[in-house]
C-alpha atoms as a PDB file:
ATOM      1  CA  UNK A   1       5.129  10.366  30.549  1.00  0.00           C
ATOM      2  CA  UNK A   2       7.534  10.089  27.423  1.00  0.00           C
ATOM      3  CA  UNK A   3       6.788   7.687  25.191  1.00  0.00           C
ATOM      4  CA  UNK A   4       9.649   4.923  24.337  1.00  0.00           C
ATOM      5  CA  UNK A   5      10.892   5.431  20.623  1.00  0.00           C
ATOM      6  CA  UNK A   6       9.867   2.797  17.807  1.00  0.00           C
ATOM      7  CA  UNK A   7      13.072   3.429  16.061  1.00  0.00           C
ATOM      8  CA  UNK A   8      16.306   4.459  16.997  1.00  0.00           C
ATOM      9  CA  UNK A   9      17.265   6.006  13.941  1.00  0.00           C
ATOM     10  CA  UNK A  10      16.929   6.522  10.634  1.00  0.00           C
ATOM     11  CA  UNK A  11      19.901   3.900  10.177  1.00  0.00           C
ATOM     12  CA  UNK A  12      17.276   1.634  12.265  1.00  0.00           C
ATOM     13  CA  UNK A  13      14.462   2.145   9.896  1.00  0.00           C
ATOM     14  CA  UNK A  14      16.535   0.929   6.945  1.00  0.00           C
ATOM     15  CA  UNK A  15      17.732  -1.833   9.156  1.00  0.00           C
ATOM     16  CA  UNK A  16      14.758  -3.052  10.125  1.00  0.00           C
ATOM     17  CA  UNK A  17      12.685  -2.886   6.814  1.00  0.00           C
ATOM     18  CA  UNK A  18      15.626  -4.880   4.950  1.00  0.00           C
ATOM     19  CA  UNK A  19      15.025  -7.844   7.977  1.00  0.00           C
ATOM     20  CA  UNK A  20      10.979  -7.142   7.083  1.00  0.00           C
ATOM     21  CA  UNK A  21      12.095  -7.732   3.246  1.00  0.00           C
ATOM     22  CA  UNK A  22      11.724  -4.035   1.832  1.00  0.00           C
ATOM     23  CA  UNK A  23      14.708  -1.770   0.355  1.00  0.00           C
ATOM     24  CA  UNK A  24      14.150   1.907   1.437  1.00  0.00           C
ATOM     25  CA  UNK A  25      16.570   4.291   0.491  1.00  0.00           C
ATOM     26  CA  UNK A  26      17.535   7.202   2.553  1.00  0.00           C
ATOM     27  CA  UNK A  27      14.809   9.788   1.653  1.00  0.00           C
ATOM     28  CA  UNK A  28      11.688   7.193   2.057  1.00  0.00           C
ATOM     29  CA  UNK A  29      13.750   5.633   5.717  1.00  0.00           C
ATOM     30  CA  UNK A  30      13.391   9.400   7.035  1.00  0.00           C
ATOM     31  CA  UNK A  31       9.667  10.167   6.182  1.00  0.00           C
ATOM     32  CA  UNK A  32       8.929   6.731   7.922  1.00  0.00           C
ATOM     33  CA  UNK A  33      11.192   7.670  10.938  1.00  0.00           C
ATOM     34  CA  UNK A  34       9.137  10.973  10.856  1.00  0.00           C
ATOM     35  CA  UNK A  35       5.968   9.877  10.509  1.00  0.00           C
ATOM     36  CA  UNK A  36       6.150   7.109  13.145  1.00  0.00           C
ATOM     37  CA  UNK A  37       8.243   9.518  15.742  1.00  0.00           C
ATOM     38  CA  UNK A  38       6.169  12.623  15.341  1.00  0.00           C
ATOM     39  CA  UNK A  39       2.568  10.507  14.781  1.00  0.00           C
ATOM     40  CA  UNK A  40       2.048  11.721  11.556  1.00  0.00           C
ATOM     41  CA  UNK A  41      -0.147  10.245   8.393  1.00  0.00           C
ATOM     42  CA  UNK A  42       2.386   9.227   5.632  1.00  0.00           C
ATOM     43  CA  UNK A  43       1.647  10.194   2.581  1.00  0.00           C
ATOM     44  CA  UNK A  44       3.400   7.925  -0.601  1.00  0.00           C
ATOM     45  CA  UNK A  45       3.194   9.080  -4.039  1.00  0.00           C
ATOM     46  CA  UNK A  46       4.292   7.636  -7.222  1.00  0.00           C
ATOM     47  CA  UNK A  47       3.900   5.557  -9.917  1.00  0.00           C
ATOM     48  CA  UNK A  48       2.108   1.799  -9.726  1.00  0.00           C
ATOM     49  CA  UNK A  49       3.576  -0.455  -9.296  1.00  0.00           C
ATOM     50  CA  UNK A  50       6.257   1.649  -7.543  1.00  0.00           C
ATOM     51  CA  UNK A  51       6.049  -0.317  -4.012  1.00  0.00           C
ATOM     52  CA  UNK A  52       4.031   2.168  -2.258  1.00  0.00           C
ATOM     53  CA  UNK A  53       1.313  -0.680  -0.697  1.00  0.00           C
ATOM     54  CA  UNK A  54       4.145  -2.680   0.705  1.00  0.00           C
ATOM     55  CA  UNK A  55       5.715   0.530   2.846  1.00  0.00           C
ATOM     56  CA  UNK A  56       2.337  -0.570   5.203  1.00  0.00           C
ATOM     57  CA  UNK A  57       2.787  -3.869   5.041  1.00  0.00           C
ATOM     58  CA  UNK A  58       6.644  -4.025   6.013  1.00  0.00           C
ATOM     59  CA  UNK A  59       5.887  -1.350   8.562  1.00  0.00           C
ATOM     60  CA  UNK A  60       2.961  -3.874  10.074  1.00  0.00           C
ATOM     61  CA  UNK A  61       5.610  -6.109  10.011  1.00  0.00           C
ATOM     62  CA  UNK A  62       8.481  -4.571  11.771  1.00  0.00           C
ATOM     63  CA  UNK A  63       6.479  -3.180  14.391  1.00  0.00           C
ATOM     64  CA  UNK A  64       4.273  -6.332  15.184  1.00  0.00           C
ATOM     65  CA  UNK A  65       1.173  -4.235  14.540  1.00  0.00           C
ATOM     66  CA  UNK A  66      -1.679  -5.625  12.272  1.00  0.00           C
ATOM     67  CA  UNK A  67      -2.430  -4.389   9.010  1.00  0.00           C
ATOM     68  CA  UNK A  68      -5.523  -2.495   8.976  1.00  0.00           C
ATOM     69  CA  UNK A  69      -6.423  -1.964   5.110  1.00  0.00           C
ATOM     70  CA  UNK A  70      -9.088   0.135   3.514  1.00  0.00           C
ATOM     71  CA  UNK A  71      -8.635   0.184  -0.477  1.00  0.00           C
ATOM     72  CA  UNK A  72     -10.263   3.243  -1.962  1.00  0.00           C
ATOM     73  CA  UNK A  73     -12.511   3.338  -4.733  1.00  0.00           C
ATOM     74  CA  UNK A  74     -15.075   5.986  -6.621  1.00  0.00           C
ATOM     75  CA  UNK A  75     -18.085   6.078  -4.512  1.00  0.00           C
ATOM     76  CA  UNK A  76     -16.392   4.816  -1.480  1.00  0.00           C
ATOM     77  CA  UNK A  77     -18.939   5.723   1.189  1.00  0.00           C
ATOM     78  CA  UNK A  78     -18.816   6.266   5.356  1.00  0.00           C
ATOM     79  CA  UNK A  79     -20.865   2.489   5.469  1.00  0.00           C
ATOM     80  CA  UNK A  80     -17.902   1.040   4.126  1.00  0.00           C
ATOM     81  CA  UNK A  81     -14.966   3.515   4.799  1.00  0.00           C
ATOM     82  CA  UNK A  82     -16.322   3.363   9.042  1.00  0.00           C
ATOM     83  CA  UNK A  83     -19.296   1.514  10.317  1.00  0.00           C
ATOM     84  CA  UNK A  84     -22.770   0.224   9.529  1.00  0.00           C
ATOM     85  CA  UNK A  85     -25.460  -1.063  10.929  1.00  0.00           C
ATOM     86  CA  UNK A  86     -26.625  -4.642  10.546  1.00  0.00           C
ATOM     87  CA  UNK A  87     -29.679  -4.126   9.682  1.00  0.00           C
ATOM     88  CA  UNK A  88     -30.585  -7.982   8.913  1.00  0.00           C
ATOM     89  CA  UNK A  89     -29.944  -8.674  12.485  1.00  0.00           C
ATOM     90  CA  UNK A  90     -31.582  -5.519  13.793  1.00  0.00           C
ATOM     91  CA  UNK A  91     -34.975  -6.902  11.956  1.00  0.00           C
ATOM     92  CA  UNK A  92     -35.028  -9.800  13.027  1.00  0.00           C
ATOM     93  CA  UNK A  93     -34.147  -8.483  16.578  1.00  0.00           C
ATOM     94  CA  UNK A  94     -37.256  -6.262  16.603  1.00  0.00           C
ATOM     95  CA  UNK A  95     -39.455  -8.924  15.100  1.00  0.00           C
ATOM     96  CA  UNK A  96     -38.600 -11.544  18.324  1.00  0.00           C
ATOM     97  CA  UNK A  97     -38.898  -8.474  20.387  1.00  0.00           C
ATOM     98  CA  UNK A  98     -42.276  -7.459  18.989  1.00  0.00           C
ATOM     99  CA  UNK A  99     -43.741 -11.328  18.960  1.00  0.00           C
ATOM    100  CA  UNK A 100     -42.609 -11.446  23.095  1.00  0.00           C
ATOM    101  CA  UNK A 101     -44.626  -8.323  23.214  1.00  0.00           C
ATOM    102  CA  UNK A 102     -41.351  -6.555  24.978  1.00  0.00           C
ATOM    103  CA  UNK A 103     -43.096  -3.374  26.282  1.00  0.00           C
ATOM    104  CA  UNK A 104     -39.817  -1.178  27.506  1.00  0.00           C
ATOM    105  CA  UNK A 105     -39.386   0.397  23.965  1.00  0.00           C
ATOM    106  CA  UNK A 106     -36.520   2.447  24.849  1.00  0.00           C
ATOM    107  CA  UNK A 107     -34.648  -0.401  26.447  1.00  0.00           C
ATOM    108  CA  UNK A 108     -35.224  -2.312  23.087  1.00  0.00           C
ATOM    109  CA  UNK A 109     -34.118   0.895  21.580  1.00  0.00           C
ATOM    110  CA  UNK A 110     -31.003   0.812  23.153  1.00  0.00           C
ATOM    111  CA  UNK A 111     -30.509  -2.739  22.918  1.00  0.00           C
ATOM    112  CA  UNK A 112     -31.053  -2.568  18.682  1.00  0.00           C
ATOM    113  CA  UNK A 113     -28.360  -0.005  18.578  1.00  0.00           C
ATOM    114  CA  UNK A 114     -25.696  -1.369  21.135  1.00  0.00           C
ATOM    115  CA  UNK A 115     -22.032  -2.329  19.669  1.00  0.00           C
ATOM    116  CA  UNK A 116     -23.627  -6.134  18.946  1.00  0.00           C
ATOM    117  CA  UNK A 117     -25.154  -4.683  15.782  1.00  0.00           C
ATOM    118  CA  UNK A 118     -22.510  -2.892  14.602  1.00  0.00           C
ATOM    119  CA  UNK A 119     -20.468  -3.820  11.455  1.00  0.00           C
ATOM    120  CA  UNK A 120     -17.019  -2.286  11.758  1.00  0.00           C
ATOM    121  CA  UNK A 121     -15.424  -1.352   8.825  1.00  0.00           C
ATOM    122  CA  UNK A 122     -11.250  -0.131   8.836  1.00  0.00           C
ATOM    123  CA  UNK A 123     -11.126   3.084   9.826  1.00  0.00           C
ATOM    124  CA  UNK A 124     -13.310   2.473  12.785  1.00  0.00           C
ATOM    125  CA  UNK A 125     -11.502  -0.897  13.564  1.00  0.00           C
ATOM    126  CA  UNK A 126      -7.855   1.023  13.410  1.00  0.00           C
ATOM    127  CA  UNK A 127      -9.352   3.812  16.282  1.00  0.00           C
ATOM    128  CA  UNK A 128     -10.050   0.710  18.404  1.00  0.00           C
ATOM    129  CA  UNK A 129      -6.701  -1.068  17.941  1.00  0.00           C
ATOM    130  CA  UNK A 130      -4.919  -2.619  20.974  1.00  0.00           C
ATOM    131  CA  UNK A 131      -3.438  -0.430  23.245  1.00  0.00           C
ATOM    132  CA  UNK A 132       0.086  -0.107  23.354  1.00  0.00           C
ATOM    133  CA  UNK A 133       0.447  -1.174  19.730  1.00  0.00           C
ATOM    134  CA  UNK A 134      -1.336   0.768  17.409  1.00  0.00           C
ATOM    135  CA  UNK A 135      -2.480  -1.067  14.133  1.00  0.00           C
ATOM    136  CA  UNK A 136      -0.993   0.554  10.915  1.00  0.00           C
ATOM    137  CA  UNK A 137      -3.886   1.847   8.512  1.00  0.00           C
ATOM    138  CA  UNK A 138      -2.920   1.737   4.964  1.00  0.00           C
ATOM    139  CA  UNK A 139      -5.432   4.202   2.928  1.00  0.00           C
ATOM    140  CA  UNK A 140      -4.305   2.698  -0.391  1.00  0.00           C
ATOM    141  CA  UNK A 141      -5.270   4.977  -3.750  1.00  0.00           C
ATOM    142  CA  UNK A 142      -6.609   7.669  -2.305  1.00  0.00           C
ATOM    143  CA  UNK A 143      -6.985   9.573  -5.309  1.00  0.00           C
ATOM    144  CA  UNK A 144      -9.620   6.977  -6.495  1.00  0.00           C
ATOM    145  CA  UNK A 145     -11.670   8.382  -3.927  1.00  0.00           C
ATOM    146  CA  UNK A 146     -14.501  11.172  -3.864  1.00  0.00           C
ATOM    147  CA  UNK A 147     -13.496  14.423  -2.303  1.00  0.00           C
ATOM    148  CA  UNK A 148     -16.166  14.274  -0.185  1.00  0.00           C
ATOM    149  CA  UNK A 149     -14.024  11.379   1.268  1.00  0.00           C
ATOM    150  CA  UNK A 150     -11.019  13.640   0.949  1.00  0.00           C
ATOM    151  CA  UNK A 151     -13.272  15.958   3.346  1.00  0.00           C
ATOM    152  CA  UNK A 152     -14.251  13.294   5.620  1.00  0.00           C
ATOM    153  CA  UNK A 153     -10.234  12.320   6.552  1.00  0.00           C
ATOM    154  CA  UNK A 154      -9.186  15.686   7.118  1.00  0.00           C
ATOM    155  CA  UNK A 155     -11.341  15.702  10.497  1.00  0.00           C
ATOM    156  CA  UNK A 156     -10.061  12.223  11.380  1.00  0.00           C
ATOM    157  CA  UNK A 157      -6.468  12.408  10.659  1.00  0.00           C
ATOM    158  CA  UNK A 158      -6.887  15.482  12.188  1.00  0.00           C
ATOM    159  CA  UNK A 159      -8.452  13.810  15.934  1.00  0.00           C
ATOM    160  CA  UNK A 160      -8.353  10.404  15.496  1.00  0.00           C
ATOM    161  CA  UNK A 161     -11.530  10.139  16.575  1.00  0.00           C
ATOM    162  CA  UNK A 162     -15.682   8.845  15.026  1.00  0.00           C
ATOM    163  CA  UNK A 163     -18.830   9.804  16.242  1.00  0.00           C
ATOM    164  CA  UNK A 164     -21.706   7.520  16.060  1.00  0.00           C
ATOM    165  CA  UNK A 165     -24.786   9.287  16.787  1.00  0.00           C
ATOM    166  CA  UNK A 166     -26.788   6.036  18.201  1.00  0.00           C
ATOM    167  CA  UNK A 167     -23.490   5.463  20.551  1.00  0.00           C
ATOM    168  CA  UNK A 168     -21.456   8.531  20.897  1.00  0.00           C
ATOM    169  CA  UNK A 169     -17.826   9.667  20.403  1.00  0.00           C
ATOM    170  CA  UNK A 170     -14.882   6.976  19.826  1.00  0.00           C
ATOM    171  CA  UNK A 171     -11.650   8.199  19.945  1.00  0.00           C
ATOM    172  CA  UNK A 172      -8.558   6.411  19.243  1.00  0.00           C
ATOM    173  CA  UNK A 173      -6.348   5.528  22.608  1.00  0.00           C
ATOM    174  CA  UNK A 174      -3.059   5.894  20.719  1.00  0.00           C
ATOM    175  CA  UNK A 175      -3.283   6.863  16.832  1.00  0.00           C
ATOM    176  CA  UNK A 176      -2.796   4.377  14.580  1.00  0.00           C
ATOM    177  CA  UNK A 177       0.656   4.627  12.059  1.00  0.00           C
ATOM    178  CA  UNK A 178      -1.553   5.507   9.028  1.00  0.00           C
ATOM    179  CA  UNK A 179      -0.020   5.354   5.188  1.00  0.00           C
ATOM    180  CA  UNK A 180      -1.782   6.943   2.723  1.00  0.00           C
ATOM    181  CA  UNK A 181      -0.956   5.827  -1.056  1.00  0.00           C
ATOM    182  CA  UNK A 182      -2.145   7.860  -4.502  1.00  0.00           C
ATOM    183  CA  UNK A 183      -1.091   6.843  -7.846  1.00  0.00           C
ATOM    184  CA  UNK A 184      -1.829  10.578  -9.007  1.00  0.00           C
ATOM    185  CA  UNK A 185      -4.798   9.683 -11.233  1.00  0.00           C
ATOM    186  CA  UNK A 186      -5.945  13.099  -9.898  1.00  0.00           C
ATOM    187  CA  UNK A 187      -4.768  15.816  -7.305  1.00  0.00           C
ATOM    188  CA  UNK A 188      -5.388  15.247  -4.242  1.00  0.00           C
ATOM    189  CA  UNK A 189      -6.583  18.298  -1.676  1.00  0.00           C
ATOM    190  CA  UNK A 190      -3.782  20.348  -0.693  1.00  0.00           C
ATOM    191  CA  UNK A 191      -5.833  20.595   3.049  1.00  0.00           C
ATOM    192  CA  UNK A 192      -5.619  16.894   2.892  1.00  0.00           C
ATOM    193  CA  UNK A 193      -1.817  16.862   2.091  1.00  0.00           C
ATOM    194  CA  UNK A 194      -0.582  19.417   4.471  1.00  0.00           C
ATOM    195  CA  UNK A 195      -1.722  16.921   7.345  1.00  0.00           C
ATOM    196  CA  UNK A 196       0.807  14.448   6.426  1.00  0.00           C
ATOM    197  CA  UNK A 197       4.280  14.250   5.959  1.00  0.00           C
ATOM    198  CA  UNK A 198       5.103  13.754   2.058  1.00  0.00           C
ATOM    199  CA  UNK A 199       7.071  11.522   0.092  1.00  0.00           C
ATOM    200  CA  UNK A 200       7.753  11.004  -3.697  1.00  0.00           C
ATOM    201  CA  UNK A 201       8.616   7.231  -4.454  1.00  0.00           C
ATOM    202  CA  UNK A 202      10.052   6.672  -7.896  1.00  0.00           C
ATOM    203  CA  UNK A 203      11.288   3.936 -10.056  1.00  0.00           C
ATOM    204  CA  UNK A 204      14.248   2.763  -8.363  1.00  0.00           C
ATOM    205  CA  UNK A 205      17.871   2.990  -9.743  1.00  0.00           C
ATOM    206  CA  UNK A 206      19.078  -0.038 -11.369  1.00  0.00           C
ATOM    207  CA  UNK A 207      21.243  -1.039  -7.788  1.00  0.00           C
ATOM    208  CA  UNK A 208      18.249  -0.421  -5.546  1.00  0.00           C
ATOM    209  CA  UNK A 209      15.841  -2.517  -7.907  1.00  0.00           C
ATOM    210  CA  UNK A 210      18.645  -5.772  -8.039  1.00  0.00           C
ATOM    211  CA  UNK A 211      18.910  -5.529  -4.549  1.00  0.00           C
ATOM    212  CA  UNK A 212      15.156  -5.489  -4.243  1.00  0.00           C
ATOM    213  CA  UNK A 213      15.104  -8.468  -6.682  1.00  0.00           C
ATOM    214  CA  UNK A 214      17.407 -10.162  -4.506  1.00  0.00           C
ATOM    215  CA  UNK A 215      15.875  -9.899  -1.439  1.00  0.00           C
ATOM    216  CA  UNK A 216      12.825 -10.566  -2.693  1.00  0.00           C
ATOM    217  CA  UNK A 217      13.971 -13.430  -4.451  1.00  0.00           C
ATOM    218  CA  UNK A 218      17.311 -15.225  -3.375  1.00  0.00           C
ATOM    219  CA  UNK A 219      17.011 -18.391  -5.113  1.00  0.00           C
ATOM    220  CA  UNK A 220      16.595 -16.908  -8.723  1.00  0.00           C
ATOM    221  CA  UNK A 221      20.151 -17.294 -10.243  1.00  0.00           C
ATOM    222  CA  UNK A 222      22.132 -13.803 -10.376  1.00  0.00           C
ATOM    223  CA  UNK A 223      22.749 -13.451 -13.844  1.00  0.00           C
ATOM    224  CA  UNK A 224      19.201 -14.281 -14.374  1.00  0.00           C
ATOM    225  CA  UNK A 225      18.393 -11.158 -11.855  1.00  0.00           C
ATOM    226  CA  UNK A 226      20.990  -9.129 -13.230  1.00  0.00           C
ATOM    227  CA  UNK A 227      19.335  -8.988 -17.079  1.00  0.00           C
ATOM    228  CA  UNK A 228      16.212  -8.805 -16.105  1.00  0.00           C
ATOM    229  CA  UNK A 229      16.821  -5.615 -13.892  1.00  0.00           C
ATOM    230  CA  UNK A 230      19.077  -4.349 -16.591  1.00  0.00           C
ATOM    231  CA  UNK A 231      16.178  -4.856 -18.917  1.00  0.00           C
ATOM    232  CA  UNK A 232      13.407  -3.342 -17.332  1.00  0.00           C
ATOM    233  CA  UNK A 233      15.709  -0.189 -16.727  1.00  0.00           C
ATOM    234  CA  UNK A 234      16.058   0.125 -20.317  1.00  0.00           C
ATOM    235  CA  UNK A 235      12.349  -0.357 -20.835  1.00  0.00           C
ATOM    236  CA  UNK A 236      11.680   2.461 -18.247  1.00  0.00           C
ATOM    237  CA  UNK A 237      13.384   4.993 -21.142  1.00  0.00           C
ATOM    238  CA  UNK A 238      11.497   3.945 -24.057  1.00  0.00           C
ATOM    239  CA  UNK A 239       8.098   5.287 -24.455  1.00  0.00           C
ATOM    240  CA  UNK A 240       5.637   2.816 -23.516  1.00  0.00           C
ATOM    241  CA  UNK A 241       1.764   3.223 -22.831  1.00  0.00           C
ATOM    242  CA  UNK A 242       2.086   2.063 -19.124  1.00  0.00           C
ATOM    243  CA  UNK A 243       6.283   1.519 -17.873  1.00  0.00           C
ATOM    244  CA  UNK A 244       6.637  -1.496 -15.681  1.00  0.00           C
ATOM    245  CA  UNK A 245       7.002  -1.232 -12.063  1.00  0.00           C
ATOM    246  CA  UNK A 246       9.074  -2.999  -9.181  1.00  0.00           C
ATOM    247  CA  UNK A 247       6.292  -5.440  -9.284  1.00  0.00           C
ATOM    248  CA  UNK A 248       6.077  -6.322 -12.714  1.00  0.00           C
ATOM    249  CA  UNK A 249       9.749  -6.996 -12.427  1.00  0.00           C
ATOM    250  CA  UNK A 250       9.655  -9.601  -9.498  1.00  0.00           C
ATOM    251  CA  UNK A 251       7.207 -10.888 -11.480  1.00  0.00           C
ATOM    252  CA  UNK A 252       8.883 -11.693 -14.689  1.00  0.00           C
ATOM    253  CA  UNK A 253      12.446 -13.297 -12.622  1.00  0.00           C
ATOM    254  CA  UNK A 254       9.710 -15.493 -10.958  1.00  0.00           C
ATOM    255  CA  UNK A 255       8.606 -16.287 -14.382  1.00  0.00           C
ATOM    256  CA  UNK A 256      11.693 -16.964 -15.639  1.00  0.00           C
ATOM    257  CA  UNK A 257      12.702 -19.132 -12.954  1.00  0.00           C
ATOM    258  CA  UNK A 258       9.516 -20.718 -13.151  1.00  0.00           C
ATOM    259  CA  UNK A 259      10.472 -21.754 -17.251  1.00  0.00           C
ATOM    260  CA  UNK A 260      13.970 -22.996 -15.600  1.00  0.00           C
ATOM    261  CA  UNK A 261      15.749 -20.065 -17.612  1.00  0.00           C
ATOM    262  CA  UNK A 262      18.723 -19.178 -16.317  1.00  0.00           C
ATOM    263  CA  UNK A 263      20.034 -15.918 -18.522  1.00  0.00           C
ATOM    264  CA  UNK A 264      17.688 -13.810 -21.118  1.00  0.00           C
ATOM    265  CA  UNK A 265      17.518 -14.170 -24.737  1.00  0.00           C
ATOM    266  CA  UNK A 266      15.644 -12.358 -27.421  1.00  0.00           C
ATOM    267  CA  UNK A 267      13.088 -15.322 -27.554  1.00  0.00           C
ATOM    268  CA  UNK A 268      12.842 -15.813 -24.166  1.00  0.00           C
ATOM    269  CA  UNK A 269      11.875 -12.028 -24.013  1.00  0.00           C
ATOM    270  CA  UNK A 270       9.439 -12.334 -26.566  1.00  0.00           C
ATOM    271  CA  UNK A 271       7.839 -15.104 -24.979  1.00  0.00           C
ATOM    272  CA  UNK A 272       7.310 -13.571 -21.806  1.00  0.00           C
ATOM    273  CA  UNK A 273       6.909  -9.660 -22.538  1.00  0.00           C
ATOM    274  CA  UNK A 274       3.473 -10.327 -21.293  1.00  0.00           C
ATOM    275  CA  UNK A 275       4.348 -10.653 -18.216  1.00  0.00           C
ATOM    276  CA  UNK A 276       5.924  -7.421 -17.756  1.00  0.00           C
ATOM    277  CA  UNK A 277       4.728  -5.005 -20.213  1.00  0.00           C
ATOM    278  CA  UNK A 278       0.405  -5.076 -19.715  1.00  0.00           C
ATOM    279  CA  UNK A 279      -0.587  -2.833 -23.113  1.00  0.00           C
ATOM    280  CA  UNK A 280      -0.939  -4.595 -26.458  1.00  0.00           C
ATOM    281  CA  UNK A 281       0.757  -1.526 -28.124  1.00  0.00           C
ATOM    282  CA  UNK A 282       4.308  -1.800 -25.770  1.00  0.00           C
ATOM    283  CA  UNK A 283       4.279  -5.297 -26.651  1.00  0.00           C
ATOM    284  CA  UNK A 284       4.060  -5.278 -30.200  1.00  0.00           C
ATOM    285  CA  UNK A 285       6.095  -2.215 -30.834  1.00  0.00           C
ATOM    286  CA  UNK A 286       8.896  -4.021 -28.481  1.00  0.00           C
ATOM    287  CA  UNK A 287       9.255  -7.161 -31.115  1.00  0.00           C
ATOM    288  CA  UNK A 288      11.314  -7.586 -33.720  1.00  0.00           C
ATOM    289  CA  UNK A 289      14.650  -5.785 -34.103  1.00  0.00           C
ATOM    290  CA  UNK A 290      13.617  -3.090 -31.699  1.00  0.00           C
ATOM    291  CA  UNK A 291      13.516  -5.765 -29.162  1.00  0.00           C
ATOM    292  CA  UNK A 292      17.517  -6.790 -30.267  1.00  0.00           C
ATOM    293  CA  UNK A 293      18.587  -3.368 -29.949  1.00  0.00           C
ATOM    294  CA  UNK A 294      16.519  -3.081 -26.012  1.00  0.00           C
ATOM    295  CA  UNK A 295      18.470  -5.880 -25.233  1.00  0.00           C
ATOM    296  CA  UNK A 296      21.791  -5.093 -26.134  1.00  0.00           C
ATOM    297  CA  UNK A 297      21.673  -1.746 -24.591  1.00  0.00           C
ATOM    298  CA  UNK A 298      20.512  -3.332 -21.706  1.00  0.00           C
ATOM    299  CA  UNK A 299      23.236  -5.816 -21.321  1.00  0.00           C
ATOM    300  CA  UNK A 300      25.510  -3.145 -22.039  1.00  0.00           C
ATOM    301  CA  UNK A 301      24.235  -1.218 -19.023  1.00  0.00           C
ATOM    302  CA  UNK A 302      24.123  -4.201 -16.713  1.00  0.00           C
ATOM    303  CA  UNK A 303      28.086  -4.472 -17.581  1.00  0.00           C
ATOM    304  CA  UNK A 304      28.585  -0.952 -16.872  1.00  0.00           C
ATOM    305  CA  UNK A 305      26.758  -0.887 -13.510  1.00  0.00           C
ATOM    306  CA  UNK A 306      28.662  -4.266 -12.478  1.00  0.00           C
ATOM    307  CA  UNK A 307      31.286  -2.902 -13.174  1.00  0.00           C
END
C-alpha cells in the first residue's frame, strides 16, 4: 500500500517551514523534500551558528512529530546514545526477591530484565515512536562524536533497528525523519555520509538573513533589523577568530530592542559587540576607527541591497 506524501512539493516545504518560523532557500527545501519522501537521514553541514539544529525542530513542528534529540559529545557511549539498565532498581529488585526467598530463579531472571528496568535513551525511544507519525531524531554535532559511534549508526541508519541481548530485536515500525548536524570540527566517515542525503548550509545572503530576522522577530523596528543585518554581513568579510552566525544575530536585534534602540550607532555597537562577536581578539580589534569604517560600509550596503 502507497504511502500518502508529507509534502506536496518542494514549493510546500518552503511553505510550510516559513508558517513553522524557518527561512529555507531552495537548495536546503529540496534535501528536506528528499529526505522525508525517499526516508532518508539528512545530513546538515556548516558553520555554528548557521541554523542547522532548528531544520529538526521546524521539521518536528510542521509535521506534528516530537522532537527526539540526542546531542553528541566525545565519549558518547551506547548507555547513553540507546538504552541502559537500571541497575538501582534491579538491586533492590533482587534483594526483595532474595529476602521472600523467591525460588523460580529464571522467572526472577526474566522479570529483572523485562522492559520495567529499562532506561531508554533517544535513539531507542525514536525506533519506538508512534505509529503513523514517526518522531524526528536530530543527531546534533556528530563530528563531536567517537568513530566508534560513527560505526555504530551506520548499522542503524542502515535498518532502523536495536538489539538488546536480555530482550531481543526492536525494530522501528516506520523510520523516524532523522537530521544529522556536524559543525566540521573533524571529517566525518565517508561510509557514514553516503547513507544520507547531503546538504551544505552557509551564512545566509543579506535578504535571506533580514527575512529570517523578521520572522523571527516582527516587533523589532525595521531599520533597527535592517543595520544590524547589514552589519553582521560586513562582519562576516573581515577576519575574525570565530564569524557570527544567524543566531548571534537574532540575538543582538533582541538586545537592541531590549536597550529600546531603535537604529545603530558607533556607541551603541561598542556597547554591545559582546553580544555578537564571542572572542576577546574580534572585539578589541573591531573598536575604534575600524569599527567607524565597519559601519559605514555596512550602511552603505544595507542602501544598496534596499535599493
Amino acid at each position: 500500500m502507497s504511502r500518502t506524501p508529507v509534502f506536496a512539493s518542494i514549493d510546500d516545504v518552503q511553505t510550510r517551514l516559513v508558517r513553522g518560523g524557518y527561512v529555507a532557500d531552495r537548495g536546503l527545501a529540496t534535501s528536506i523534500y528528499l529526505a522525508v519522501t525517499l526516508r532518508r537521514p539528512l545530513f546538515l553541514e556548516g558553520e555554528a551558528g548557521v541554523g542547522k539544529t532548528s531544520v529538526a525542530a521546524a521539521l518536528a513542528a510542521v509535521l506534528g512529530a516530537d522532537l527526539i534529540r540526542l546531542q553528541c559529545y566525545e565519549g558518547l557511549d551506547l548507555a547513553h546514545a540507546v538504552y541502559e539498565w537500571d541497575y538501582a532498581r534491579q538491586l533492590l529488585e533482587l534483594r526483595i526477591l532474595e529476602a521472600t526467598q523467591v525460588v523460580d530463579r529464571e522467572a526472577a531472571h526474566r522479570e529483572l530484565f523485562s522492559e520495567r528496568y529499562l532506561l531508554k535513551r533517544p535513539l531507542l525511544r525514536a525506533l519506538e515512536g508512534a505509529i503513523g507519525r514517526p518522531p524526528v531524531l536530530l543527531i546534533d554535532e556528530i563530528d563531536r562524536a567517537d568513530e566508534e559511534f560513527e560505526g555504530y549508526l551506520l548499522e542503524l541508519l542502515s535498518e532502523y533497528r536495536i538489539t538488546i541481548p536480555e530482550l531481543g530485536t526492536i525494530a522501528a515500525d516506520e523510520p523516524p525523519v532523522v537530521v544529522l548536524t556536524s559543525n566540521r570540527t573533524r571529517e566525518v566517515h565517508d561510509a557514514l555520509k553516503r547513507r544520507c542525503l547531503y546538504q551544505w548550509i552557509d551564512y545566509p545572503a543579506f535578504d535571506k538573513e533580514l527575512a529570517i530576522v523578521r520572522q523571527k522577530l516582527p516587533a523589532a523596528p525595521a531599520t533597527l533589523s535592517h543595520q544590524v543585518t547589514a552589519v553582521v554581513q560586513e562582519l562576516r568579510t573581515t577576519e575574525l577568530y570565530k564569524a557570527p552566525g544567524v543566531s548571534e544575530t537574532l540575538d543582538w536585534v533582541a538586545a537592541l530592542v531590549a536597550l529600546d534602540r531603535t537604529a545603530l550607532d558607533p556607541a551603541t555597537i561598542e556597547d554591545t559587540l559582546g553580544v555578537v562577536l564571542k572572542a576577546r581578539e574580534d572585539i578589541e580589534a573591531m573598536k575604534g576607527e575600524r569599527l567607524q569604517g565597519l559601519l559605514a560600509r555596512a550602511m552603505l550596503q544595507g542602501v544598496r541591497q534596499s535599493g
